[in-house]
Each structure stands twice: as structure tokens, then as C-alpha cells.
PDB file of N, CA and C in Angstrom:
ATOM      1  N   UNK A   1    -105.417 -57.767  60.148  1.00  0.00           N
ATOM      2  CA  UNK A   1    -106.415 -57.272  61.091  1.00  0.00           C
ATOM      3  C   UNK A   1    -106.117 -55.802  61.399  1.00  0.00           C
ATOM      4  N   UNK A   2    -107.426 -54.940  61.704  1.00  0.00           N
ATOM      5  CA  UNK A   2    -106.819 -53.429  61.522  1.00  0.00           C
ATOM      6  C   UNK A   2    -106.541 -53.396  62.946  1.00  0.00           C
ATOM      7  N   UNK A   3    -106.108 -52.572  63.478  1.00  0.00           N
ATOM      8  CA  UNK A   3    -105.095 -52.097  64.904  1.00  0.00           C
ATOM      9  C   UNK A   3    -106.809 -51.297  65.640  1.00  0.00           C
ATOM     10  N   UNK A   4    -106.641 -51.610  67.320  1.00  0.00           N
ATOM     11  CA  UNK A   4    -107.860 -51.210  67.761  1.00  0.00           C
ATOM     12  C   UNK A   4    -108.001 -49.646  67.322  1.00  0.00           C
ATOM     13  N   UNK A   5    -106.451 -49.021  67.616  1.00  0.00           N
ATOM     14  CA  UNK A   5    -106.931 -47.213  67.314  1.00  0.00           C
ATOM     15  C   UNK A   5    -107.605 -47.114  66.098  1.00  0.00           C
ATOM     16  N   UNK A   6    -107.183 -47.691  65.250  1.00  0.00           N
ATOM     17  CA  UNK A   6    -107.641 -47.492  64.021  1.00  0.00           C
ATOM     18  C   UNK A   6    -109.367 -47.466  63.998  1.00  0.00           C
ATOM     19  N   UNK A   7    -109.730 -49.013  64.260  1.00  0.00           N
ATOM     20  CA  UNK A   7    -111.289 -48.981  65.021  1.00  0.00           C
ATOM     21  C   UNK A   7    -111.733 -47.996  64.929  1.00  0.00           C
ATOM     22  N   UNK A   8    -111.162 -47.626  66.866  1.00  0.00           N
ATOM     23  CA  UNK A   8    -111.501 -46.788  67.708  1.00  0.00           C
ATOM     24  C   UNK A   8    -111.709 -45.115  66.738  1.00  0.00           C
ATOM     25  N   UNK A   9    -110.943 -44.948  66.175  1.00  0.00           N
ATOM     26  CA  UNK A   9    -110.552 -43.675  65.458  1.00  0.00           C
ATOM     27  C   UNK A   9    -112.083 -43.699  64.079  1.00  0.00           C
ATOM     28  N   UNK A  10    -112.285 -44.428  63.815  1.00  0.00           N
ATOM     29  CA  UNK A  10    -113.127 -45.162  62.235  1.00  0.00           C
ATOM     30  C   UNK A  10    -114.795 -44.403  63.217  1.00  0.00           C
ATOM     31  N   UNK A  11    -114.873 -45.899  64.394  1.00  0.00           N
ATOM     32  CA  UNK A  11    -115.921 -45.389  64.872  1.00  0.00           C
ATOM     33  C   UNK A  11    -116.221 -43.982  65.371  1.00  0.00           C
ATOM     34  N   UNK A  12    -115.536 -43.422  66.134  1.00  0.00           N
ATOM     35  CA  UNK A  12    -115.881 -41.922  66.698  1.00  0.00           C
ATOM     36  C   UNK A  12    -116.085 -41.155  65.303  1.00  0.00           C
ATOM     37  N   UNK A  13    -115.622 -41.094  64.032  1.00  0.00           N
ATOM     38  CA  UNK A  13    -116.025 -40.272  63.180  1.00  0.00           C
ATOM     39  C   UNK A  13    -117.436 -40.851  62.822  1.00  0.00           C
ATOM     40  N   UNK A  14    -117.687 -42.137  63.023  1.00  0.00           N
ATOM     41  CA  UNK A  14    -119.233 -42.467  62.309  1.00  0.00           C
ATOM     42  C   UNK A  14    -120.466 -41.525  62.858  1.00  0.00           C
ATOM     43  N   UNK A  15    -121.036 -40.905  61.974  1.00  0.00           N
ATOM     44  CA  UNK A  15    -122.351 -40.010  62.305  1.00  0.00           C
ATOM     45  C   UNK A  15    -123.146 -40.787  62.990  1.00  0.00           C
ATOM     46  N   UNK A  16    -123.295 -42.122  62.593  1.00  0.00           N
ATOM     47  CA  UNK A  16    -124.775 -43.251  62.822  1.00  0.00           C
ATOM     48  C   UNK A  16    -124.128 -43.698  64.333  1.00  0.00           C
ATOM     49  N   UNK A  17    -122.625 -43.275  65.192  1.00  0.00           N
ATOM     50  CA  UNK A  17    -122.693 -43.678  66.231  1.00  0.00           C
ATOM     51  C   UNK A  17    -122.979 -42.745  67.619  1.00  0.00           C
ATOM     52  N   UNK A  18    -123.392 -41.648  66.706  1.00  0.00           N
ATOM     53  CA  UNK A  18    -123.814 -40.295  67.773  1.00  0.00           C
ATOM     54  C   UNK A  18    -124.983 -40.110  67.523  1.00  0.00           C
ATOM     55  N   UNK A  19    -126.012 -40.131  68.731  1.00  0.00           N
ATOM     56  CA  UNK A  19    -127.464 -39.909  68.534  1.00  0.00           C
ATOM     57  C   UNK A  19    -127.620 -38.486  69.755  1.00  0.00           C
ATOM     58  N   UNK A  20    -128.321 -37.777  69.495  1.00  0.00           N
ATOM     59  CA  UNK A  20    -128.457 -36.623  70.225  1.00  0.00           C
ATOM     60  C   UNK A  20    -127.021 -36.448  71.344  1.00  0.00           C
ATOM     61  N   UNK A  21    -125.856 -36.290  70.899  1.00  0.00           N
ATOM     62  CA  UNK A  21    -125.024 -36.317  71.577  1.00  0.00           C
ATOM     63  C   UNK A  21    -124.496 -37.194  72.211  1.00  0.00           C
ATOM     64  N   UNK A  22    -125.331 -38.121  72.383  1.00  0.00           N
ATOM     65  CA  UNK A  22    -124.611 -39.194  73.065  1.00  0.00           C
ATOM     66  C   UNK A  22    -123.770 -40.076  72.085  1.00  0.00           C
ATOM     67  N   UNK A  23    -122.451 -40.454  72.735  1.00  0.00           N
ATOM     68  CA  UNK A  23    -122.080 -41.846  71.954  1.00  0.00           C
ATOM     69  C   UNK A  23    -122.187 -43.006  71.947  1.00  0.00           C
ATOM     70  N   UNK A  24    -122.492 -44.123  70.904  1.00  0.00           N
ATOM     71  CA  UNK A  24    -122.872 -45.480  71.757  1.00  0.00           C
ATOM     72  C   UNK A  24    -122.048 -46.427  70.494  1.00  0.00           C
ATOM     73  N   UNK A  25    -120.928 -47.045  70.533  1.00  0.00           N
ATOM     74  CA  UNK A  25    -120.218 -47.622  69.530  1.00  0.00           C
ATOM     75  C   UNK A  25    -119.648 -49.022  70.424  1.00  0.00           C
ATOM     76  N   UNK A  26    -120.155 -50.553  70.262  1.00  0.00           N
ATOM     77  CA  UNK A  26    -119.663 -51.800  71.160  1.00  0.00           C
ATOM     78  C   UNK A  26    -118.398 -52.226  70.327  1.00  0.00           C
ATOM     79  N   UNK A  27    -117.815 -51.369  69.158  1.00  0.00           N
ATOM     80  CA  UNK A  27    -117.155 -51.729  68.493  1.00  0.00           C
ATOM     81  C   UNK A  27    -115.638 -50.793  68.969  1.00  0.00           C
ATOM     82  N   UNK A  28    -116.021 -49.219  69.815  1.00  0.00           N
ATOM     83  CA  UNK A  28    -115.031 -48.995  70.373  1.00  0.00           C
ATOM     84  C   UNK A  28    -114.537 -49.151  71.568  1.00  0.00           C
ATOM     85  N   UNK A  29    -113.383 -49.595  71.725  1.00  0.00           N
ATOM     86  CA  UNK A  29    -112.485 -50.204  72.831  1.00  0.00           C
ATOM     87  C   UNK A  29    -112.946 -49.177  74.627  1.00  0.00           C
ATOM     88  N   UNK A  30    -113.127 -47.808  74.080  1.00  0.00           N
ATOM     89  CA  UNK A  30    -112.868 -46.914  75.061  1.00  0.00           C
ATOM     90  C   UNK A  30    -114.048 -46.585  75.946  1.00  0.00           C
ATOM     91  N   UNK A  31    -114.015 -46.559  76.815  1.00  0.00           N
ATOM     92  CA  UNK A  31    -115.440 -45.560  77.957  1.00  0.00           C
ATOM     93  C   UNK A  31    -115.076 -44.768  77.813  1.00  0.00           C
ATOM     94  N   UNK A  32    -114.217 -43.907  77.702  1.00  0.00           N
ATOM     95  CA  UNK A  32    -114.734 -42.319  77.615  1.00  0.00           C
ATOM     96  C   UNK A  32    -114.189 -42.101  76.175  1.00  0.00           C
ATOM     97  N   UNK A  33    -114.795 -41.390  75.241  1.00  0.00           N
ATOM     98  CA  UNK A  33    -113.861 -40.473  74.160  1.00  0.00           C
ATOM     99  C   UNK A  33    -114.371 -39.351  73.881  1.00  0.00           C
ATOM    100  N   UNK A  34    -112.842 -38.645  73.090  1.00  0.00           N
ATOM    101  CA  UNK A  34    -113.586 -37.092  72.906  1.00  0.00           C
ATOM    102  C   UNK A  34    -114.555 -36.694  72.878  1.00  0.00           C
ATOM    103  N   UNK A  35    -115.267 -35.671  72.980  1.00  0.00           N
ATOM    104  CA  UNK A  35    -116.525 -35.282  72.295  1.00  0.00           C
ATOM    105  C   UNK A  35    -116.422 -34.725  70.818  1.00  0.00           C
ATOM    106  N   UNK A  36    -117.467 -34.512  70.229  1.00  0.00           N
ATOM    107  CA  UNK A  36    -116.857 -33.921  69.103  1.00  0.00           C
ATOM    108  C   UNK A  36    -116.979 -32.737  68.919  1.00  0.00           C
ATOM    109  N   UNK A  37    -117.945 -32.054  69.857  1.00  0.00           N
ATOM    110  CA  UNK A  37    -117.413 -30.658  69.732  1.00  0.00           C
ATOM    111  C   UNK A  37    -117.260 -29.804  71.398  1.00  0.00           C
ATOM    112  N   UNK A  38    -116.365 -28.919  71.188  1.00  0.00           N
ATOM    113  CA  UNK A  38    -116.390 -28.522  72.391  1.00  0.00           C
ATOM    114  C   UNK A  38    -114.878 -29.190  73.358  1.00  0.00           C
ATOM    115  N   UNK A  39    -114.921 -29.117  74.705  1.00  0.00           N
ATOM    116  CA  UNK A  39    -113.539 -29.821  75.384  1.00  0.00           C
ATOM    117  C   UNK A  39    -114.635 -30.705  76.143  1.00  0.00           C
ATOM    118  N   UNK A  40    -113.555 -31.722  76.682  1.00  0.00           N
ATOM    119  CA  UNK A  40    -113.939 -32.874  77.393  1.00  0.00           C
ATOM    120  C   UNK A  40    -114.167 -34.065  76.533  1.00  0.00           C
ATOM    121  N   UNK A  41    -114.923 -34.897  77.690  1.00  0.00           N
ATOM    122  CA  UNK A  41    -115.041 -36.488  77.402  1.00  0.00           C
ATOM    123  C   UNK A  41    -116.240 -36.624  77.318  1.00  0.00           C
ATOM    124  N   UNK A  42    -116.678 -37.634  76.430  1.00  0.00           N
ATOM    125  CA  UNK A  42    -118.018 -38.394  76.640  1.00  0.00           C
ATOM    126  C   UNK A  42    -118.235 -39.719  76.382  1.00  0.00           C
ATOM    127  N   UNK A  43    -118.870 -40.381  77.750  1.00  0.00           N
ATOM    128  CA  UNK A  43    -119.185 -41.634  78.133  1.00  0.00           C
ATOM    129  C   UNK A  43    -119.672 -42.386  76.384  1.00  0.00           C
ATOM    130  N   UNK A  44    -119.274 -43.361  76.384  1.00  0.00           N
ATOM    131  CA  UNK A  44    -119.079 -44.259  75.319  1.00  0.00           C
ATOM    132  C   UNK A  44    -120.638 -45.631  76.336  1.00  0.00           C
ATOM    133  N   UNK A  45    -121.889 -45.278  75.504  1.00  0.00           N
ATOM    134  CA  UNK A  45    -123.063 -45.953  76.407  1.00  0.00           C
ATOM    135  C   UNK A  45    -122.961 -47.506  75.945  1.00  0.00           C
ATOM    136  N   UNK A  46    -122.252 -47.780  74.782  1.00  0.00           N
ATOM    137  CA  UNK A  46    -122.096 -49.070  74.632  1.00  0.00           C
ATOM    138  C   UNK A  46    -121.410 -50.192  74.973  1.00  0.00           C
ATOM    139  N   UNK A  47    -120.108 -49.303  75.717  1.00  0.00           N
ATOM    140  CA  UNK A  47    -119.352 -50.417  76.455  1.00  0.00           C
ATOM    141  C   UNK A  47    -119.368 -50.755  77.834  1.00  0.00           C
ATOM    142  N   UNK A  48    -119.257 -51.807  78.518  1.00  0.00           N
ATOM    143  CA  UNK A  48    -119.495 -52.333  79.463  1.00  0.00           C
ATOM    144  C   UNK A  48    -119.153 -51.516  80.775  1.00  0.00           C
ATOM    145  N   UNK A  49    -118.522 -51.043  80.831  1.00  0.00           N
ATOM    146  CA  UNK A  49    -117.949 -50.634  82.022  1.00  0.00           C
ATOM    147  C   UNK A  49    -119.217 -48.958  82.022  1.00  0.00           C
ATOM    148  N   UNK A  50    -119.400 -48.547  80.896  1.00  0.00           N
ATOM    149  CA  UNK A  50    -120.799 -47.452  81.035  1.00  0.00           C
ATOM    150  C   UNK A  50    -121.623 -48.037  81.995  1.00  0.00           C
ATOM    151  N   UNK A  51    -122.529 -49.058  82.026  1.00  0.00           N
ATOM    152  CA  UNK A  51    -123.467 -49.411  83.116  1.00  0.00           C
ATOM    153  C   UNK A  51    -122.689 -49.546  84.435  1.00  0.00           C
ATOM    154  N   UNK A  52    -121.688 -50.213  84.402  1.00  0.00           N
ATOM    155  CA  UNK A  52    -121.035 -49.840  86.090  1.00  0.00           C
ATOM    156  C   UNK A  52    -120.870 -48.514  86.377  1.00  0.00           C
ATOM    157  N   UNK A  53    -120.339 -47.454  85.733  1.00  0.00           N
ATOM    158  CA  UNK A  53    -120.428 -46.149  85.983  1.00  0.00           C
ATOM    159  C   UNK A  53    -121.618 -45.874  86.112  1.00  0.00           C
ATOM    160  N   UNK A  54    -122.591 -45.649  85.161  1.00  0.00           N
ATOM    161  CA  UNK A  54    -123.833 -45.320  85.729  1.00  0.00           C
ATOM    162  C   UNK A  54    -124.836 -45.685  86.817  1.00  0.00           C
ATOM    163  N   UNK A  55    -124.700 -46.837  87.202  1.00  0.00           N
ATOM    164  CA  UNK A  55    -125.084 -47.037  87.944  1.00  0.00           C
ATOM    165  C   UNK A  55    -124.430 -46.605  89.511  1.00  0.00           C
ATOM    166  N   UNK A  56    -122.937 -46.487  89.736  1.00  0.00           N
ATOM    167  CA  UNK A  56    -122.674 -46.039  90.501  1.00  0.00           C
ATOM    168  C   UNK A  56    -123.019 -44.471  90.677  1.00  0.00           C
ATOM    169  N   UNK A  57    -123.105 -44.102  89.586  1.00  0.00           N
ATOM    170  CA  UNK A  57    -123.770 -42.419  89.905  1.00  0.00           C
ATOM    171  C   UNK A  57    -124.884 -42.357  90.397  1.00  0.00           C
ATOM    172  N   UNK A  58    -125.956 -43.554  90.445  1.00  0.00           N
ATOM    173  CA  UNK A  58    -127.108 -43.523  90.594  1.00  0.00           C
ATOM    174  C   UNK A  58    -126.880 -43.788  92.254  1.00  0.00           C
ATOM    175  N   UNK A  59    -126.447 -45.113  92.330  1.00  0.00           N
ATOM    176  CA  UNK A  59    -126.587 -45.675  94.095  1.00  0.00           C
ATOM    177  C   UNK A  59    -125.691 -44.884  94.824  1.00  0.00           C
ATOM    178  N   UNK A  60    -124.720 -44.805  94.747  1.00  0.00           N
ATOM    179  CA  UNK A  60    -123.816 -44.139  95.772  1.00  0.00           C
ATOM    180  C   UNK A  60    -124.434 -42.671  96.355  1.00  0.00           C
ATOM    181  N   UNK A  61    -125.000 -41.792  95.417  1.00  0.00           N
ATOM    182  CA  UNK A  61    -125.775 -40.583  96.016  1.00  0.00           C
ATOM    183  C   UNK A  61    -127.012 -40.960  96.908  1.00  0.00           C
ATOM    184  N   UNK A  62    -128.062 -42.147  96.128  1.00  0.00           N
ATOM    185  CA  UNK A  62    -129.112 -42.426  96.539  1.00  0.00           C
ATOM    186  C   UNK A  62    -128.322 -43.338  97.940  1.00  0.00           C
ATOM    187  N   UNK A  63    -127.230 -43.813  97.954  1.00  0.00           N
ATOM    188  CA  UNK A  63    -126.979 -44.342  99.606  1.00  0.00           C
ATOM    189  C   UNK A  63    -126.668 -43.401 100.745  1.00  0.00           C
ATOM    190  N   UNK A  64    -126.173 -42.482  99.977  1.00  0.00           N
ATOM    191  CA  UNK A  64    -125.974 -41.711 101.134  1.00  0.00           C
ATOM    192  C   UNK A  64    -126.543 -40.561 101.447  1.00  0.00           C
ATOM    193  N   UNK A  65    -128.016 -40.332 100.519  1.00  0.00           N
ATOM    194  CA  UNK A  65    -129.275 -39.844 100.988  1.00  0.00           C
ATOM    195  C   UNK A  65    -129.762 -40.894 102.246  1.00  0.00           C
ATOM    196  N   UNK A  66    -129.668 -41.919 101.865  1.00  0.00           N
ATOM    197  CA  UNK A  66    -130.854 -42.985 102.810  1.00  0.00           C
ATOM    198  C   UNK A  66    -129.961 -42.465 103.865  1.00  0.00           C
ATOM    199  N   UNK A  67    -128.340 -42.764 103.748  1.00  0.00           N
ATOM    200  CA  UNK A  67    -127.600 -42.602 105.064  1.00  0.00           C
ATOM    201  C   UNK A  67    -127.814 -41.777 106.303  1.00  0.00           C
ATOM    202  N   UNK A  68    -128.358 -40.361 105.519  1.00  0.00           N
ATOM    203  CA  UNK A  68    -128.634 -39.092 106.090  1.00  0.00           C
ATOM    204  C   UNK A  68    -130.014 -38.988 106.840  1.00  0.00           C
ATOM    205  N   UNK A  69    -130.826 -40.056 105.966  1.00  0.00           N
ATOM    206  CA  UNK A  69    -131.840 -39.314 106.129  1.00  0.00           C
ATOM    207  C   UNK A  69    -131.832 -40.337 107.571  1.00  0.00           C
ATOM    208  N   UNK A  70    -131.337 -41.766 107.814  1.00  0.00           N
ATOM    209  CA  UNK A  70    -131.864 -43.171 108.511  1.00  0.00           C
ATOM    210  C   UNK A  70    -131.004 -41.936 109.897  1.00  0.00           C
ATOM    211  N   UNK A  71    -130.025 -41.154 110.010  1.00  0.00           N
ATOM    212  CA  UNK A  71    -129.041 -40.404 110.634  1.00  0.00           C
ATOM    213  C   UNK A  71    -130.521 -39.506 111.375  1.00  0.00           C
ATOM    214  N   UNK A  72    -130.778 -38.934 110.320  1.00  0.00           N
ATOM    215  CA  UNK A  72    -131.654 -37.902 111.206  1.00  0.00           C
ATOM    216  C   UNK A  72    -133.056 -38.390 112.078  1.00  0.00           C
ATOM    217  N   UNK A  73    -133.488 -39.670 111.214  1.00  0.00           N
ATOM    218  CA  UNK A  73    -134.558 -40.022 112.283  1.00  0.00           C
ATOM    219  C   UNK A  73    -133.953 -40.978 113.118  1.00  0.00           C
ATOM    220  N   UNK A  74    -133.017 -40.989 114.038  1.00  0.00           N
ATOM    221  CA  UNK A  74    -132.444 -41.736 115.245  1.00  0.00           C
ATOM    222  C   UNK A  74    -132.280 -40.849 115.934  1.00  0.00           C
ATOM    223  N   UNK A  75    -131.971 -39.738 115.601  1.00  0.00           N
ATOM    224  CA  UNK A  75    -131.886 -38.514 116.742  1.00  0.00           C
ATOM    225  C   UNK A  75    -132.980 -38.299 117.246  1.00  0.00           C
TER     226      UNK A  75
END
């Protein structure tokens, strides 16, 4: 059986797993990996823990808009 880096390493070079920049591979282990060009990380959209992140980017701002806003009309 091949070793996950190995995988992990196989998929990030595949062309067919990068679509306009984004990466989306259910076959690699990781949420974040390199990018391929440039510095930093990029979100891996196929593995599970991507939708918990994203979605927390989504609600947590949108809660604490409502927070602000439910704040200002009580005054």
C-alpha cells in the first residue's frame, strides 16, 4: 500500500486536481496544501473539514453583524 505522503504528494502535482486555482483532491489527506505558485496555503475544497471552515467564515461574521446590529436597535 503506498504511504499517505506519497498520495498526498501524487495528488497536488495532478493538473485535473486544480481548477481555476482552486484545489479539490478527496484523495488528499490534508485541508490546507501548498499552493503551487506563489507563498502560502490553499484550502483543499474536497476534504471534510473545508465545509466546516467555510462555513464558519460565513456565520461567525454574519453573527456578529446581527450582534451589532440587534445592539444598536435596543439603544
Amino acid at each position: 500500500m503506498e504511504a499517505q505522503d506519497s498520495v498526498n504528494d501524487r495528488e497536488w502535482r495532478n493538473p485535473a486536481n486544480w481548477l481555476r486555482g482552486r484545489y479539490s483532491s478527496a484523495s488528499d489527506s490534508r485541508l490546507w496544501v501548498p499552493k503551487r505558485a506563489g507563498i502560502g496555503q490553499a484550502l483543499n475544497f474536497a476534504h471534510p473539514g473545508a465545509k466546516v471552515f467555510l462555513a464558519g467564515m460565513c456565520i461567525i461574521p454574519a453573527a456578529l453583524l446581527l450582534v451589532l446590529i440587534v445592539a444598536q436597535l435596543s439603544k
